[in-house]
N, C-alpha and C. Protein backbone atom coordinates (compact mmCIF):
# COMPACT_ATOMS: atom_id res chain seq x y z
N UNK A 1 0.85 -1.18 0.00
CA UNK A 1 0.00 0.00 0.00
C UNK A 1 0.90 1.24 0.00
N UNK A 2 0.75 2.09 -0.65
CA UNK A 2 1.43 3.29 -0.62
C UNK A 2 0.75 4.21 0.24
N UNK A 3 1.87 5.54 0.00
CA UNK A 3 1.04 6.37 0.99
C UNK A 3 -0.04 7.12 1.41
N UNK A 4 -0.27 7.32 -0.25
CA UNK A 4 -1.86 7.72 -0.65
C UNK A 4 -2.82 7.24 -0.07
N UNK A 5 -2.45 5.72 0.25
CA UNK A 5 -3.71 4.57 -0.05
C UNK A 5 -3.90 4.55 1.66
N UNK A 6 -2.90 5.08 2.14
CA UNK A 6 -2.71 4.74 3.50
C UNK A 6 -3.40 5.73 4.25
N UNK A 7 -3.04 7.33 3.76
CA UNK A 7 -4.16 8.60 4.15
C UNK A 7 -4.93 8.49 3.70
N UNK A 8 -5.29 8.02 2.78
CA UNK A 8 -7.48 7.99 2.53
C UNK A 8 -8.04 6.90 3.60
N UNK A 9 -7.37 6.06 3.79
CA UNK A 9 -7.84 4.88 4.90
C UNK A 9 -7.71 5.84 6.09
N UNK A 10 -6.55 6.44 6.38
CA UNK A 10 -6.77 7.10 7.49
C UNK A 10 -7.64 8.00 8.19
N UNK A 11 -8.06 8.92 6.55
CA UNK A 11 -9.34 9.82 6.86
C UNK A 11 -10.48 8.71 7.26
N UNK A 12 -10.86 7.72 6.36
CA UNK A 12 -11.67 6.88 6.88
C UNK A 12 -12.09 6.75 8.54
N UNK A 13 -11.06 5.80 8.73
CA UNK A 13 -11.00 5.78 10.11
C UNK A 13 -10.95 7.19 11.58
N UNK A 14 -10.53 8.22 11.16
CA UNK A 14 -10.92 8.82 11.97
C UNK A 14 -12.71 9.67 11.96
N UNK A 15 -12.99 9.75 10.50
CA UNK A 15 -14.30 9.49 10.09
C UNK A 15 -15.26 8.78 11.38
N UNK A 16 -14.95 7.57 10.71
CA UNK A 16 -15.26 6.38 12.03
C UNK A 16 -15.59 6.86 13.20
N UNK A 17 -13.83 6.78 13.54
CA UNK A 17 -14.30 7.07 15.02
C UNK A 17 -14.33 8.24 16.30
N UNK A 18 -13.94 9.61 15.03
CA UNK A 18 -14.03 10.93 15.61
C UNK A 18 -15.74 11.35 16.09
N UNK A 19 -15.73 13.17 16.37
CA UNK A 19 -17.14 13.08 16.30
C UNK A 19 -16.66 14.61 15.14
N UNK A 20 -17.80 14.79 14.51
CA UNK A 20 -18.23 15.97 13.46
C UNK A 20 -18.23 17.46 14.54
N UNK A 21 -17.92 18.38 14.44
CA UNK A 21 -17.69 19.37 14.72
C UNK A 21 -18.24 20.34 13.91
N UNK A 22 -19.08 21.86 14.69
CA UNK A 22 -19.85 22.26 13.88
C UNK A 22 -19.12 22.89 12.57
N UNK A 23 -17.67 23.38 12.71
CA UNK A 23 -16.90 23.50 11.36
C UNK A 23 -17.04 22.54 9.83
N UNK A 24 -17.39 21.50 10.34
CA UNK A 24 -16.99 20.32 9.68
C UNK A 24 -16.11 19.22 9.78
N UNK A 25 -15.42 19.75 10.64
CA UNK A 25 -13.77 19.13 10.77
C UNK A 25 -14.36 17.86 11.47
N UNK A 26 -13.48 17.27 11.92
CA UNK A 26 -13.51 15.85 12.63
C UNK A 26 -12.59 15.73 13.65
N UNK A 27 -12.83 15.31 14.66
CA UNK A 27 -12.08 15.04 15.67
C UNK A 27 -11.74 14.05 16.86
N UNK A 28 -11.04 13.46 16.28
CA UNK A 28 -10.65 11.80 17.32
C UNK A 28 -9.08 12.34 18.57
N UNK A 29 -9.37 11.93 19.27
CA UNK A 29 -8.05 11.31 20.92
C UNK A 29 -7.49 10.76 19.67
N UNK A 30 -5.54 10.46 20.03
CA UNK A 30 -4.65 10.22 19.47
C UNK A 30 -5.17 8.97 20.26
N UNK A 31 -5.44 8.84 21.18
CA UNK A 31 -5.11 7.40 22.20
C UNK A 31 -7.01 6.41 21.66
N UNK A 32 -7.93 7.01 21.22
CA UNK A 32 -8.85 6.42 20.95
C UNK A 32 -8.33 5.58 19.08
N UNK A 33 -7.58 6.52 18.33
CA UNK A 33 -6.83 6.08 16.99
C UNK A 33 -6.05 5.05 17.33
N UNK A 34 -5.35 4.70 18.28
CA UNK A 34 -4.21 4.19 18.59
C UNK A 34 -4.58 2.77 19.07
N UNK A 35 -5.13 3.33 20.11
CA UNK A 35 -5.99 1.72 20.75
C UNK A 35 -6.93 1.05 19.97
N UNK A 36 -7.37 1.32 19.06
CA UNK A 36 -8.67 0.87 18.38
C UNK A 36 -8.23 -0.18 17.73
N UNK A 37 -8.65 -0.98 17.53
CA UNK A 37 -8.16 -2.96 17.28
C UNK A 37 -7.57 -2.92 15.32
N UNK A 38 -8.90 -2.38 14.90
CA UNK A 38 -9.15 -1.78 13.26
C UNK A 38 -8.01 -0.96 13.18
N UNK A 39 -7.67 -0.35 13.33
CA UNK A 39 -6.82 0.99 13.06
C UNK A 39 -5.42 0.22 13.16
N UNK A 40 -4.94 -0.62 14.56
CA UNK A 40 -3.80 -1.43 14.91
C UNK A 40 -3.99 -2.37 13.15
N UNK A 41 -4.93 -3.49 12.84
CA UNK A 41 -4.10 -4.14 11.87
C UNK A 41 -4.24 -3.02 10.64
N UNK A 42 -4.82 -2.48 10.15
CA UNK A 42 -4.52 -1.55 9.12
C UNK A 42 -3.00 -0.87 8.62
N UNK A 43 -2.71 -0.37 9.87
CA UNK A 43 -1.53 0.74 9.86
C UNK A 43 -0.05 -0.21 10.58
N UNK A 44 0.70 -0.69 9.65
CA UNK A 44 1.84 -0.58 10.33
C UNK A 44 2.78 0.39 11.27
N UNK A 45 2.49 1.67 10.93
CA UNK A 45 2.96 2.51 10.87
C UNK A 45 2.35 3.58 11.58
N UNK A 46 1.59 3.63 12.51
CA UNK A 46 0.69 4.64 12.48
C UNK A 46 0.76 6.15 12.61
N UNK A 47 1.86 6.06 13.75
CA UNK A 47 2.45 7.65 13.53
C UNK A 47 3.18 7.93 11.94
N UNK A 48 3.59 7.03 11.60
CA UNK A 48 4.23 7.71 9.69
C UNK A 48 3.31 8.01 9.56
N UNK A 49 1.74 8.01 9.11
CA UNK A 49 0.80 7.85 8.16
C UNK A 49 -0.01 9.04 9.03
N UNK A 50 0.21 9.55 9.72
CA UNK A 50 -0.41 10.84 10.55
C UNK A 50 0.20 11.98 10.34
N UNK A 51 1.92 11.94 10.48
CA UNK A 51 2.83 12.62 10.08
C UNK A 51 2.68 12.90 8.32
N UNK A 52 2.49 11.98 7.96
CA UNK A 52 2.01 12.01 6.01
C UNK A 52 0.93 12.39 5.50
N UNK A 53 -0.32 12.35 6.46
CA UNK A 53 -1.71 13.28 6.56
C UNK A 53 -1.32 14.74 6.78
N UNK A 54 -0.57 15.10 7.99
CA UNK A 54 -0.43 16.35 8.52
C UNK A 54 0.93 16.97 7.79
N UNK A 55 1.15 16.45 6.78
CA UNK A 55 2.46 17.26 6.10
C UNK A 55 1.29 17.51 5.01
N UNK A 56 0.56 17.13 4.42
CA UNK A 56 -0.53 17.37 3.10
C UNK A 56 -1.20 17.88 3.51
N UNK A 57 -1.70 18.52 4.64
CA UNK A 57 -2.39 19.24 5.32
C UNK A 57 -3.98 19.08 5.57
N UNK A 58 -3.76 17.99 5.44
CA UNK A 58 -5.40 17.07 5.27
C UNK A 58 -5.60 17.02 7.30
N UNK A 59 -4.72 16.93 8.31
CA UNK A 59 -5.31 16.82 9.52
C UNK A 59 -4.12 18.15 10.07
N UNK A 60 -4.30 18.35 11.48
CA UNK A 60 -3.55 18.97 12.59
C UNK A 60 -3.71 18.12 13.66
N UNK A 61 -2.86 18.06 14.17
CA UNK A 61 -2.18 17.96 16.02
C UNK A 61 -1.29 18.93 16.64
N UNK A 62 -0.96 18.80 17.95
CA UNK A 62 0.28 19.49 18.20
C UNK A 62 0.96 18.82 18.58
N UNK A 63 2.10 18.91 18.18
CA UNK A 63 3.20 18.65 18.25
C UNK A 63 4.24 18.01 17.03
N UNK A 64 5.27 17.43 16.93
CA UNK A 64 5.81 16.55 15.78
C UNK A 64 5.57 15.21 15.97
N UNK A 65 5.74 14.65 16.99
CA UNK A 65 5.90 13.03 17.20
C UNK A 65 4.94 12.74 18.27
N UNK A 66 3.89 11.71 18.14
CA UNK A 66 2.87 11.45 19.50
C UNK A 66 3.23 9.68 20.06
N UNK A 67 2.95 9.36 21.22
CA UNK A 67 3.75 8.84 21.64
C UNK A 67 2.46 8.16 22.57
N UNK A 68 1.98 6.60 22.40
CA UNK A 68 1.53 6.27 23.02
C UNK A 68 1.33 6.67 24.62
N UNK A 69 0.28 6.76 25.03
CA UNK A 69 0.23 6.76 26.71
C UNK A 69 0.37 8.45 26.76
N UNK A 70 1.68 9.05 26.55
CA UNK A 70 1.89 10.26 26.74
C UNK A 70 1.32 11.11 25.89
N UNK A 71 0.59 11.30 25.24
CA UNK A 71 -0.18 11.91 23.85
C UNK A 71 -1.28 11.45 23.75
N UNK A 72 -1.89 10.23 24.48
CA UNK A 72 -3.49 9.43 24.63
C UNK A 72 -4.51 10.98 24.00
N UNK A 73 -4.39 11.80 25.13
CA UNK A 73 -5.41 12.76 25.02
C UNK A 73 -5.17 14.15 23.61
N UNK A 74 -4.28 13.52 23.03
CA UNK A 74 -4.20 15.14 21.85
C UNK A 74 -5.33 14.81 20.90
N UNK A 75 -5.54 15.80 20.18
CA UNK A 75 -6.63 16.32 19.89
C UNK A 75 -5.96 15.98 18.30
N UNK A 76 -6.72 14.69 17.21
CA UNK A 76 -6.54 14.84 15.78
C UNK A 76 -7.39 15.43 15.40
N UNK A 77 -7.15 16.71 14.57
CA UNK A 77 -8.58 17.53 14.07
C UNK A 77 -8.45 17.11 12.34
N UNK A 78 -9.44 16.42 11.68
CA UNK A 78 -9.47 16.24 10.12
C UNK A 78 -9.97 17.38 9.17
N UNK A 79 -9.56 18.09 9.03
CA UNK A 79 -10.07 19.28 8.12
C UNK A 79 -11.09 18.69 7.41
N UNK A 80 -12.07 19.34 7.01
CA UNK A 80 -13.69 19.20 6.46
C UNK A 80 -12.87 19.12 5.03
N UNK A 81 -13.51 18.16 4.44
CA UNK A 81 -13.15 17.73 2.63
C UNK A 81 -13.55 19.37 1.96
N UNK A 82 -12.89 19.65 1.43
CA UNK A 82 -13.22 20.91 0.04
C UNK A 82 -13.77 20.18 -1.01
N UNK A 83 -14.69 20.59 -0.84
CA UNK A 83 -16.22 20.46 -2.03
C UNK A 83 -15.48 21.48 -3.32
N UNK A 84 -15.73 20.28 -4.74
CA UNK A 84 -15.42 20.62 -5.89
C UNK A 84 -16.60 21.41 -6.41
């Protein structure tokens, strides 16, 4: 799977299991992404593929690197899709 294939699954899943925000945006716990059973076999990788969302500017967090346990509670916000 490349990396493409890997951020559209990712939007998926936080889809899933964020909640909608009246912006549009989406918003899942790093530690609810992390722990989630689905998300574990999907993503080898899971911080790469967050870091590869948030460099395309498709999500935000703070910080550079999140870190099980210590990062549980940060905030993934998914920017609302731009309508063609």
């Amino acid at each position: 799977m490349n990396v493409e294939e890997e951020v559209g699954r990712l939007r998926l899943e936080i889809e899933r299991l964020g909640t909608v925000q009246p912006d549009g945006s989406t918003v899942v716990k790093f530690g609810i992404l992390f722990n989630d059973d689905r998300c574990a076999n999907l993503f080898e990788a899971l911080v790469g593929t967050l870091r590869a969302a948030k460099k395309r500017k498709l999500l935000t967090y703070d910080g550079e690197l999140l870190l099980q346990g210590v990062h549980d509670n940060v905030d993934i916000v998914l920017f609302k899709p731009v309508s063609n």
